[in-house]
Protein backbone atom coordinates (compact mmCIF):
# COMPACT_ATOMS: atom_id res chain seq x y z
CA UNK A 1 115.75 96.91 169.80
CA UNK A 2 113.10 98.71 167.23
CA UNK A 3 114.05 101.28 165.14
CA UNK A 4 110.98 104.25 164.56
CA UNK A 5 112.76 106.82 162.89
CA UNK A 6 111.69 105.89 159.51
CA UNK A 7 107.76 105.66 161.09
CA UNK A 8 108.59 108.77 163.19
CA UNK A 9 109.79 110.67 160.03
CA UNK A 10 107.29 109.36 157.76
CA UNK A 11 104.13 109.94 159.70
CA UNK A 12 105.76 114.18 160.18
CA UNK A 13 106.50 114.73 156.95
CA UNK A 14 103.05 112.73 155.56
CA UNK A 15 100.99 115.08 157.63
CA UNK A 16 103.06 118.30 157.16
CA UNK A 17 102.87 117.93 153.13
CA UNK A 18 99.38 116.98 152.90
CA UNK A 19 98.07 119.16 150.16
CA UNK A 20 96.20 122.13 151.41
CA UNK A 21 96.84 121.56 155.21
CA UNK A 22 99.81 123.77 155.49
CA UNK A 23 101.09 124.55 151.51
CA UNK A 24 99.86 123.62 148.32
CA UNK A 25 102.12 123.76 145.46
CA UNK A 26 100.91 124.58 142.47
CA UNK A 27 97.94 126.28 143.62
CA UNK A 28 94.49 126.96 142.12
CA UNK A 29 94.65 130.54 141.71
CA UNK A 30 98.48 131.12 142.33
CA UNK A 31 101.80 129.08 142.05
CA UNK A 32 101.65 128.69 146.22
CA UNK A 33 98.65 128.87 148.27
CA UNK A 34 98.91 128.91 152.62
CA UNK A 35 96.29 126.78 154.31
CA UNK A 36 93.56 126.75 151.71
CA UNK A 37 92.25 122.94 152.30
CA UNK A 38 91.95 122.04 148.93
CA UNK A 39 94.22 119.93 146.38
CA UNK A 40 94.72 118.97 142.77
CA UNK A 41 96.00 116.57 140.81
CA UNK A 42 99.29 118.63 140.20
CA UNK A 43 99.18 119.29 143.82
CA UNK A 44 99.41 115.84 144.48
CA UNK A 45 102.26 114.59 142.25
CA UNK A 46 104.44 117.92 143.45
CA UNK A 47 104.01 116.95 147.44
CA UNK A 48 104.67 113.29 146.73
CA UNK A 49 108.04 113.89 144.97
CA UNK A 50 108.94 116.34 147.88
CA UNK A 51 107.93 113.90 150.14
CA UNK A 52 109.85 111.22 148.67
CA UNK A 53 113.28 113.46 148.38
CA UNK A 54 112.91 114.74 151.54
CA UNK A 55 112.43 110.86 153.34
CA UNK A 56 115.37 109.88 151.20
CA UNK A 57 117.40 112.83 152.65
CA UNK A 58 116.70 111.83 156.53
CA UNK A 59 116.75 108.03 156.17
CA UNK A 60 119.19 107.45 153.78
CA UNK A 61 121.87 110.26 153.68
CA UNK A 62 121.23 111.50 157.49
CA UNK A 63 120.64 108.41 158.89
CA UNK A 64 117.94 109.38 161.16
CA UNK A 65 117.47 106.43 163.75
CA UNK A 66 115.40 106.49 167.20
CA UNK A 67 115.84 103.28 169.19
CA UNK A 68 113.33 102.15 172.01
CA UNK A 69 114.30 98.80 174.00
């Protein structure tokens, strides 16, 4: 039996938090910018640490499993 939550979660939350696509925090003209397709340095460091706390909350503490077999 495979297990693709963590692949399932991962690839969601990798393309929801790209910088610019949806929300960029900090933005370049305001602390949080909507769809503006563009990304910073800051930008990048802020989404990865999101992204990393919010994987840790669904695969570690939640638990999130999807089994296919």
């Amino acid at each position: 039996m495979v297990d693709w939550g963590p692949v399932v979660i991962a690839t969601v939350l990798f393309v929801l938090l790209s910088p610019g696509l949806l929300i960029q925090i900090p933005g370049r003209n305001r602390p949080l910018e909507f769809g503006s397709m563009h990304t910073s340095g800051a930008s990048i460091i802020v989404h990865a640490i999101v992204f990393f706390g919010l994987v840790t909350i669904f695969l570690i503490l939640l638990g999130v499993h999807i089994h296919t077999g």
